[in-house]
Structure formats: C-alpha cells, structure tokens
Protein backbone atom coordinates (compact mmCIF):
# COMPACT_ATOMS: atom_id res chain seq x y z
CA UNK A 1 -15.08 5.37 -8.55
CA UNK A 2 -18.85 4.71 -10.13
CA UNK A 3 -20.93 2.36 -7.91
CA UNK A 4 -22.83 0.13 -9.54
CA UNK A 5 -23.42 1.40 -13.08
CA UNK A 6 -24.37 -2.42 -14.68
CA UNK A 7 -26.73 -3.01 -12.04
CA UNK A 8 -30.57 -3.61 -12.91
CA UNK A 9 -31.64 -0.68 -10.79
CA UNK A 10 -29.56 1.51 -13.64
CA UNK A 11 -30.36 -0.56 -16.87
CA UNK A 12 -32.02 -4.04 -18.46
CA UNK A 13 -29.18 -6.21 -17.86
CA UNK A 14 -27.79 -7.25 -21.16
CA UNK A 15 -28.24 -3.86 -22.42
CA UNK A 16 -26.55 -0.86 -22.53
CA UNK A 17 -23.57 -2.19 -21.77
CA UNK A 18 -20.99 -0.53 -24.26
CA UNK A 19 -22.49 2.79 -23.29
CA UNK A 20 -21.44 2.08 -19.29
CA UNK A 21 -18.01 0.56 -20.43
CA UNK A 22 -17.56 4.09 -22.47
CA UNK A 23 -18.36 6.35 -19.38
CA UNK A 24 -14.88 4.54 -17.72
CA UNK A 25 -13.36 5.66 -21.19
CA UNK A 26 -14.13 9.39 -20.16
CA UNK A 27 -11.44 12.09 -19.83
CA UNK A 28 -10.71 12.72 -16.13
CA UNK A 29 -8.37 15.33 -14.65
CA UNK A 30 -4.85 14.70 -14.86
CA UNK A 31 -4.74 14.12 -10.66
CA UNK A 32 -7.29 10.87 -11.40
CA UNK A 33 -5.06 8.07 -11.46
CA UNK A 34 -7.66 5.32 -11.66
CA UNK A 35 -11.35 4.83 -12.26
CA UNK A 36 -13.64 1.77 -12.08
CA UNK A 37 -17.16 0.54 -10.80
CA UNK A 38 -18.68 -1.82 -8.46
CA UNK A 39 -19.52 -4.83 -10.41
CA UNK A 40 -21.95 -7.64 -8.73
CA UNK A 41 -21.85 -11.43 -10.64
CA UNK A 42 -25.13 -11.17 -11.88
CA UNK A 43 -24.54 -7.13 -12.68
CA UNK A 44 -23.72 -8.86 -16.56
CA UNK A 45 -25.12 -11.48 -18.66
CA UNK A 46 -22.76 -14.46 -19.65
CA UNK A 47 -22.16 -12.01 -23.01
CA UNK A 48 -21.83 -9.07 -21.52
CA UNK A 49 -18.84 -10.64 -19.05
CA UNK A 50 -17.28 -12.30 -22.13
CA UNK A 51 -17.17 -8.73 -23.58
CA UNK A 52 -15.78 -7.82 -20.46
CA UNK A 53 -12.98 -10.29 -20.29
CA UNK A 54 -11.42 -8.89 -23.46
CA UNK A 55 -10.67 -5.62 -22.08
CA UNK A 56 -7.28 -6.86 -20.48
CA UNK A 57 -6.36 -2.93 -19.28
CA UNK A 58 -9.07 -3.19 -16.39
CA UNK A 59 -7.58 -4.52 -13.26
CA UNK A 60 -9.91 -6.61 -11.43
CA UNK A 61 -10.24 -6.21 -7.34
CA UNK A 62 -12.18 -9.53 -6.45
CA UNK A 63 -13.84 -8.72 -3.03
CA UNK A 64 -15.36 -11.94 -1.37
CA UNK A 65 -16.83 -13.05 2.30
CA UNK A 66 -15.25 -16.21 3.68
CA UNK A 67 -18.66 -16.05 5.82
CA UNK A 68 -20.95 -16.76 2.68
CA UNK A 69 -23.66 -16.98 4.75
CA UNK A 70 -23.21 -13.49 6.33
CA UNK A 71 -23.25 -12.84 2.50
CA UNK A 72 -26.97 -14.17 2.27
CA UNK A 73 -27.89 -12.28 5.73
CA UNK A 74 -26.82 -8.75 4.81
CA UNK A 75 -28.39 -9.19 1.33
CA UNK A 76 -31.74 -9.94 2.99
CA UNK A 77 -31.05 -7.45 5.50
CA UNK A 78 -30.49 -4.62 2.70
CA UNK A 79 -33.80 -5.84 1.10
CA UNK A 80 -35.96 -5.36 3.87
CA UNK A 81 -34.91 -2.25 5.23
CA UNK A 82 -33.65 -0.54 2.25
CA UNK A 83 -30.89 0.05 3.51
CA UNK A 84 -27.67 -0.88 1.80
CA UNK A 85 -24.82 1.65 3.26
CA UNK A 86 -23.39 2.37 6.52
CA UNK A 87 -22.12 5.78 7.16
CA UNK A 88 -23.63 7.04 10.53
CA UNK A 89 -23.10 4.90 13.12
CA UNK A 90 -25.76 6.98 15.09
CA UNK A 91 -28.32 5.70 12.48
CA UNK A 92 -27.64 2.39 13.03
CA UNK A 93 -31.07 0.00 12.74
CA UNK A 94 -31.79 -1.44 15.56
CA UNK A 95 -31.08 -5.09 15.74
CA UNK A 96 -35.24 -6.09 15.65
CA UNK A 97 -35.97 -4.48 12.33
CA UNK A 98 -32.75 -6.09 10.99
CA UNK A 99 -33.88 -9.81 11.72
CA UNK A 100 -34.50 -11.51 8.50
CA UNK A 101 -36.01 -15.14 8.00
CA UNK A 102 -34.18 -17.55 5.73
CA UNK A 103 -35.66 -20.74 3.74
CA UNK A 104 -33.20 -23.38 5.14
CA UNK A 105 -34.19 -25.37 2.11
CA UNK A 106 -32.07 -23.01 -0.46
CA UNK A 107 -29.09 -22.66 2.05
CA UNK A 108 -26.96 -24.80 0.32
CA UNK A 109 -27.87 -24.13 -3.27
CA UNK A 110 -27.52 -20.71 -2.39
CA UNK A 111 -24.13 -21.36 -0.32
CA UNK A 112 -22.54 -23.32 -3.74
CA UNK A 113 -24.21 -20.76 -5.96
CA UNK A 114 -21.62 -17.84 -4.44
CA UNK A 115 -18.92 -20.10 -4.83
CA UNK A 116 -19.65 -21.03 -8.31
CA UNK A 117 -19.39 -17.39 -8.93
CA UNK A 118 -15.95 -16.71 -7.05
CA UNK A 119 -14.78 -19.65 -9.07
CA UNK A 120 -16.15 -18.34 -12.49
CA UNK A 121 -14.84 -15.12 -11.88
CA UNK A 122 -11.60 -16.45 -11.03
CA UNK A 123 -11.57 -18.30 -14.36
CA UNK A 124 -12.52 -15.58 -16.56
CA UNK A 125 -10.02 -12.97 -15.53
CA UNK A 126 -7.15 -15.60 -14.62
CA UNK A 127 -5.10 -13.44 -17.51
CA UNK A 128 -5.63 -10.13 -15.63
CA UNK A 129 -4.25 -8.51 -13.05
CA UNK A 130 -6.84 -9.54 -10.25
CA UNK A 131 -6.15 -9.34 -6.68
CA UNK A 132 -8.48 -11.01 -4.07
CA UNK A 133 -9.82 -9.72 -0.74
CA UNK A 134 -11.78 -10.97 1.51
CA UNK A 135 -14.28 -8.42 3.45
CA UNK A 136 -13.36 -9.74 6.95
CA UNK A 137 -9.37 -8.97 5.86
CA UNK A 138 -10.78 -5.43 5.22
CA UNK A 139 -12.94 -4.91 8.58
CA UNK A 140 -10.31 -6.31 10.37
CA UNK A 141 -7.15 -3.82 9.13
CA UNK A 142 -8.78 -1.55 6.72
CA UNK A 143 -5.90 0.72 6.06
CA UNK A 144 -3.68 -2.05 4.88
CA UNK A 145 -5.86 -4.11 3.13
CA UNK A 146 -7.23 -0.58 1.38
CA UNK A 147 -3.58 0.39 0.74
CA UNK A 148 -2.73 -2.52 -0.99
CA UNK A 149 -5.83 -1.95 -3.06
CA UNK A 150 -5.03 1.35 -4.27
CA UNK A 151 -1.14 0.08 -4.84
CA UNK A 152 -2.74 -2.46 -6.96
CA UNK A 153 -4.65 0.40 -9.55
CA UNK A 154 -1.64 2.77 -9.58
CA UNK A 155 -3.22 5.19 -7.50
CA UNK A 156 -0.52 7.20 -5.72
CA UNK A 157 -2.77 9.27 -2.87
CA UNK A 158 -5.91 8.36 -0.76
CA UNK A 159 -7.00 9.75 2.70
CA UNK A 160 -8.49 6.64 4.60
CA UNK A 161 -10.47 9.48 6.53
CA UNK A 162 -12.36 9.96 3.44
CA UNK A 163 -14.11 6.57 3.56
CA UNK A 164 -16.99 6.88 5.53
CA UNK A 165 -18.45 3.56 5.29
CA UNK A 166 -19.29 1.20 8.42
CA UNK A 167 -19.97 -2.36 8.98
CA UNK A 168 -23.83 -2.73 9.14
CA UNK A 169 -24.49 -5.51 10.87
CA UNK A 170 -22.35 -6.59 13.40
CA UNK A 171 -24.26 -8.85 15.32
CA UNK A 172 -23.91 -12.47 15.96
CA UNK A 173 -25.86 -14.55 13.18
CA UNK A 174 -28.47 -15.73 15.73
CA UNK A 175 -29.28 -12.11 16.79
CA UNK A 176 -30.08 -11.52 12.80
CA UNK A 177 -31.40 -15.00 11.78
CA UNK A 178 -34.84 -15.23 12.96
CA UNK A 179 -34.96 -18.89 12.69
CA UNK A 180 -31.64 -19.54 13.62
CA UNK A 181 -31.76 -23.10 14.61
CA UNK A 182 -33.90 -24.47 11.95
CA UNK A 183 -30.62 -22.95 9.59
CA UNK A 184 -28.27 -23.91 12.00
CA UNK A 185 -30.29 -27.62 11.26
CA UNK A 186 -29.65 -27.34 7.42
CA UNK A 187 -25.77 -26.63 7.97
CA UNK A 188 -25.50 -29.32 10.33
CA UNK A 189 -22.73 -31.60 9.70
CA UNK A 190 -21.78 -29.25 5.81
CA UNK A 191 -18.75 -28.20 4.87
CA UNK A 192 -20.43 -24.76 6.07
CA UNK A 193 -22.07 -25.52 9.30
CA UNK A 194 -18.64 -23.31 10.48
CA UNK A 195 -20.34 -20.16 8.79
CA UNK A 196 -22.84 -20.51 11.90
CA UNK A 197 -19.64 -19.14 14.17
C-alpha cells in the first residue's frame, strides 16, 4: 500500500501523474495480491481524475466520516501540530495543544463542500467496483469492517496486529473546538447541527 503518492507534499498537482499511476504498474512478488494508494479529492485535478476513471481494473475503497465536521476538526488538528498519524498511544497530544479555532462563517460551505466530493466521487467511479466505509464503522469493529476491505481487493491474508494506527482525537467536539458555541451557533437549526453530538 503507497500513502499518498498524488498528494502536493509529493508533486505539483496536475503533474506527474502518469509517472505515480506507473509505480502501481510495478512488478511485486508473487505473495502481493493487491496494491493501491491513499487518494484525497483534491490529491487530482478534474483531468487527472478523468484519467483516472478510465482505468476500470482499480477497485475503489471510498472511506468517508458521517461526522463531517470531525472531518474539518482533525484536519485542523493535523495542521497545527503536525501531526497526522496515531501509532503510540503513549504519545498522545494532550488535549490543550489539540484545540483548534474554526471560522463559523465557512462551516457550511465547508460542510457541503465534503459532500459535493463524496457525491462526485460516487459519480465518477459508479462503473467500478467501489465499496463505501464510513470511519466510525471502522473504529467501531475494525476487524470486520478491515476484513471486508481486503475481501473486496482479492487479498487472501492480513494480520490485523500489523495495523498500528489509533484514533487521534477522541475527545468530545467541545473539548477540541475552541469556540465551540459560536460553531455550535452556525449549525443551529442545519441539517448538521447533529454533527455537534
């Protein structure tokens, strides 16, 4: 599995994008059943995922929050403390450097934005094999939801001890929203003021 190969921290985006496609193309020993990347929605220009769509042999694992604003919390978490992985739970940051400010005013753009995406991305690969999960599915029974993941890409063996990754931020939404109420204000009576929990 490549991480995030398209990204901007590893190229221009809208460049270089045959040459990433090509190192999935690579020769892999015979016990490799499967190989992909991490792919964000704005990892590609509008090209670049219309290039994309054409190769139908990718199969396309569509992970998603139902909490889109958790989304827009651990982004701006990851942001300001660099820190965008969770393997050590004994290096956990503390809850006070985690607590992130958010412009209430670009909530909802921000909110629809995501969904645009989802929907887009639905769209484009509606004649692939896609399968959707949803990130709270996955904290909540891992090993299933991971199982039906690696069903899905024909991969025959995985050891579920081998995945060392943790949920980062745990913590209620008012613990991590510094101004809390003035974004619990802005969801107020939305189709999203649920994402508040």
């Amino acid at each position: 599995m490549f991480h995030e190969i398209f990204s901007s921290d590893n190229r221009i985006i809208g460049q270089g994008f045959n040459e990433g496609i090509s190192r999935l193309y690579n020769e892999y020993a015979r016990c490799v059943r499967a190989v992909g990347c991490k792919i964000f929605y704005n990892h590609l220009s509008n090209q670049e995922w219309t290039e994309f769509q054409k190769l139908k042999e990718f199969k396309i694992i569509h992970l998603m929050r139902r909490n889109r604003l958790r989304t827009l919390v651990s982004l701006a978490i990851a942001f300001k403390t660099d820190i965008w992985l969770q393997r050590n739970l004994r290096k956990k940051v503390p809850v006070d450097r985690k607590k992130v400010h958010l412009e209430p005013e670009n909530l909802v753009a921000q909110i629809m934005q995501i969904q645009n995406w989802e929907s887009q991305t639905r769209g484009r690969f509606a004649d692939h094999d896609m399968l959707e999960i949803y990130y709270e599915d996955l904290v909540d029974d891992f090993d299933s939801i991971a199982l039906k993941a690696i069903n899905f890409v024909g991969a025959k063996q995985w050891n579920s001890n081998r995945i060392a990754y943790r949920k980062q931020n745990p913590e209620p939404l008012h613990q991590l929203i510094s101004n809390f109420d003035e974004v619990r204000g802005a969801l107020k009576n939305t189709p999203w003021e649920r994402y508040l929990e």
